[in-house]
Protein backbone atom coordinates (compact mmCIF):
# COMPACT_ATOMS: atom_id res chain seq x y z
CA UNK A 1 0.00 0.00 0.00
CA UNK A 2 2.84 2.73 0.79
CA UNK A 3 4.13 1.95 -2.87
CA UNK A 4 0.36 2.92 -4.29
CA UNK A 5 0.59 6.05 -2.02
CA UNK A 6 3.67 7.03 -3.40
CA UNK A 7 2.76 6.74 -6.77
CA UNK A 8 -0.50 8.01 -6.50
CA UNK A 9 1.08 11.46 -4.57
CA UNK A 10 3.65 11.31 -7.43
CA UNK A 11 0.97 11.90 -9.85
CA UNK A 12 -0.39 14.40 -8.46
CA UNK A 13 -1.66 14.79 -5.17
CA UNK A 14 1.50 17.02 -3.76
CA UNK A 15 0.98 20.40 -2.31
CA UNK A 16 4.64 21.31 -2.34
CA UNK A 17 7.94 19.75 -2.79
CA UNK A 18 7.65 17.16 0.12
CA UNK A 19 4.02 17.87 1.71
CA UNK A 20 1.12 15.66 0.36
CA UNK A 21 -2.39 16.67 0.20
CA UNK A 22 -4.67 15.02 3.04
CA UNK A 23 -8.41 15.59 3.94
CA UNK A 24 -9.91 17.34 7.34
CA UNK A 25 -9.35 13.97 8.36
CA UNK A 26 -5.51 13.57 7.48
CA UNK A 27 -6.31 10.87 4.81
CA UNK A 28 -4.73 10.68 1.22
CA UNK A 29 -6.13 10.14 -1.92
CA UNK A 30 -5.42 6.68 -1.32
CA UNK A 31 -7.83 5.31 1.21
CA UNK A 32 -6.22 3.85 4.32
CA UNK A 33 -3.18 5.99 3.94
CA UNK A 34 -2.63 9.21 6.38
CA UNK A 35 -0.20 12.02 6.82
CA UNK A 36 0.61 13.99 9.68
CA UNK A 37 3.19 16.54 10.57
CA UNK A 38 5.63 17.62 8.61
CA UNK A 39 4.29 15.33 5.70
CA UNK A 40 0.77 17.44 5.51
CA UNK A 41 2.00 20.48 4.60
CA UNK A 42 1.12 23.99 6.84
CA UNK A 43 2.54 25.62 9.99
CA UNK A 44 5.38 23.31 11.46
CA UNK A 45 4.25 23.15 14.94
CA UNK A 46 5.00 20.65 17.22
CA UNK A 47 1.50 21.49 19.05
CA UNK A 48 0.17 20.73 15.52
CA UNK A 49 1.42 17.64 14.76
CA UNK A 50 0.62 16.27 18.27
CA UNK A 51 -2.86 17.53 17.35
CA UNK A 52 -2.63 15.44 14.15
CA UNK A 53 -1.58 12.51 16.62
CA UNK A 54 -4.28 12.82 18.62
CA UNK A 55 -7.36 13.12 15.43
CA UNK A 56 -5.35 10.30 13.88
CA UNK A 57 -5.76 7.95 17.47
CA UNK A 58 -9.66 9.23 17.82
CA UNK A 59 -10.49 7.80 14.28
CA UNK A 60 -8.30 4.97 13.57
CA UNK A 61 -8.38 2.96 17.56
CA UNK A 62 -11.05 5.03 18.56
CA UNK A 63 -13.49 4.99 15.72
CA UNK A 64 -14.82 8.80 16.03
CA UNK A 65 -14.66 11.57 13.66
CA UNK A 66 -11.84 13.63 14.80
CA UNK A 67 -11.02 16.47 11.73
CA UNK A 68 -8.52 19.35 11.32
CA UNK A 69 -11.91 21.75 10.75
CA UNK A 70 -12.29 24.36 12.58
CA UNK A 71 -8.57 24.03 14.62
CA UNK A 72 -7.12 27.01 16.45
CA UNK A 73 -3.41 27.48 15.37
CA UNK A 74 -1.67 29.36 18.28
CA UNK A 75 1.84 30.66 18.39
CA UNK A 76 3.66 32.69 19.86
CA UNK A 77 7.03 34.72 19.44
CA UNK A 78 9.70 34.83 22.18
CA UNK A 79 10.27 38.77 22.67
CA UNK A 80 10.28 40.75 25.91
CA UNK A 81 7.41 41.71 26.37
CA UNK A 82 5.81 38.50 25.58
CA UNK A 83 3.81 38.20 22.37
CA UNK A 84 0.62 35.24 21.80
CA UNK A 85 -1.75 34.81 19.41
CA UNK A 86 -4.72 32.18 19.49
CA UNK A 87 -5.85 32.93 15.43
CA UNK A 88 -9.26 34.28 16.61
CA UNK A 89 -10.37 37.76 15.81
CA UNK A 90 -13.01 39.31 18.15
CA UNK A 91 -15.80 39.60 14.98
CA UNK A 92 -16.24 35.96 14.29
CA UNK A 93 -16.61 35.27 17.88
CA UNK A 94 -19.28 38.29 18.52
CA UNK A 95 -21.04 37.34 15.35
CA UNK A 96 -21.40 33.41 16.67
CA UNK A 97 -22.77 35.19 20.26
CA UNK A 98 -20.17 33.30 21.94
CA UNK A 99 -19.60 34.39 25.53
CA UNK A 100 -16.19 35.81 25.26
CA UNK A 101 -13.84 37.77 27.47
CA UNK A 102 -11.13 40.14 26.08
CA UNK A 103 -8.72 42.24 27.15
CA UNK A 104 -5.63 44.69 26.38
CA UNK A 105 -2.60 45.34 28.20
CA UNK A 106 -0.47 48.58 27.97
CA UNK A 107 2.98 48.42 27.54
């Protein structure tokens, strides 16, 4: 099976040089085969591909329907003053009427 995945992300199925294309669920094009990490493509976290550990474990041992949909990709930059972001604006969550707190610091 990994020599029909290879072939099959060969032909065409690669979203850069070394990433291959999966779906929310971290599947190929050829069924039974998943990526994670590195291999998927997008931000190089290692929060992120943990996350991609953990969907991977809930659907394959698990049997649920873990996906990438909807995932908040935080990050943060090591300056002084501390910097973090969470990739959520304030009008998506006011427009959903989610109860949300905010605040802003000085510097």
């Amino acid at each position: 099976m990994a020599d029909g995945c290879l072939t099959s992300c060969e032909q065409g199925d690669v979203t850069s040089r070394w990433a291959r294309e999966v779906d929310e669920y971290l599947e190929t094009s050829v069924p039974g085969v998943y990526a994670m990490g590195d291999i998927k493509g997008g931000p190089a976290f290692t929060h992120l591909s943990y996350d991609d550990y953990r969907i991977l474990r809930a659907n394959l041992v698990r049997h649920e329907k873990a996906s990438t949909r909807d995932r908040i990709v935080p990050y943060t930059m090591f300056i002084d003053p501390q910097l973090g972001r969470a990739a959520i604006f304030t009008h998506p969550l006011l427009a959903e009427g989610l109860n949300t707190l905010f605040a802003i610091f000085d510097a």
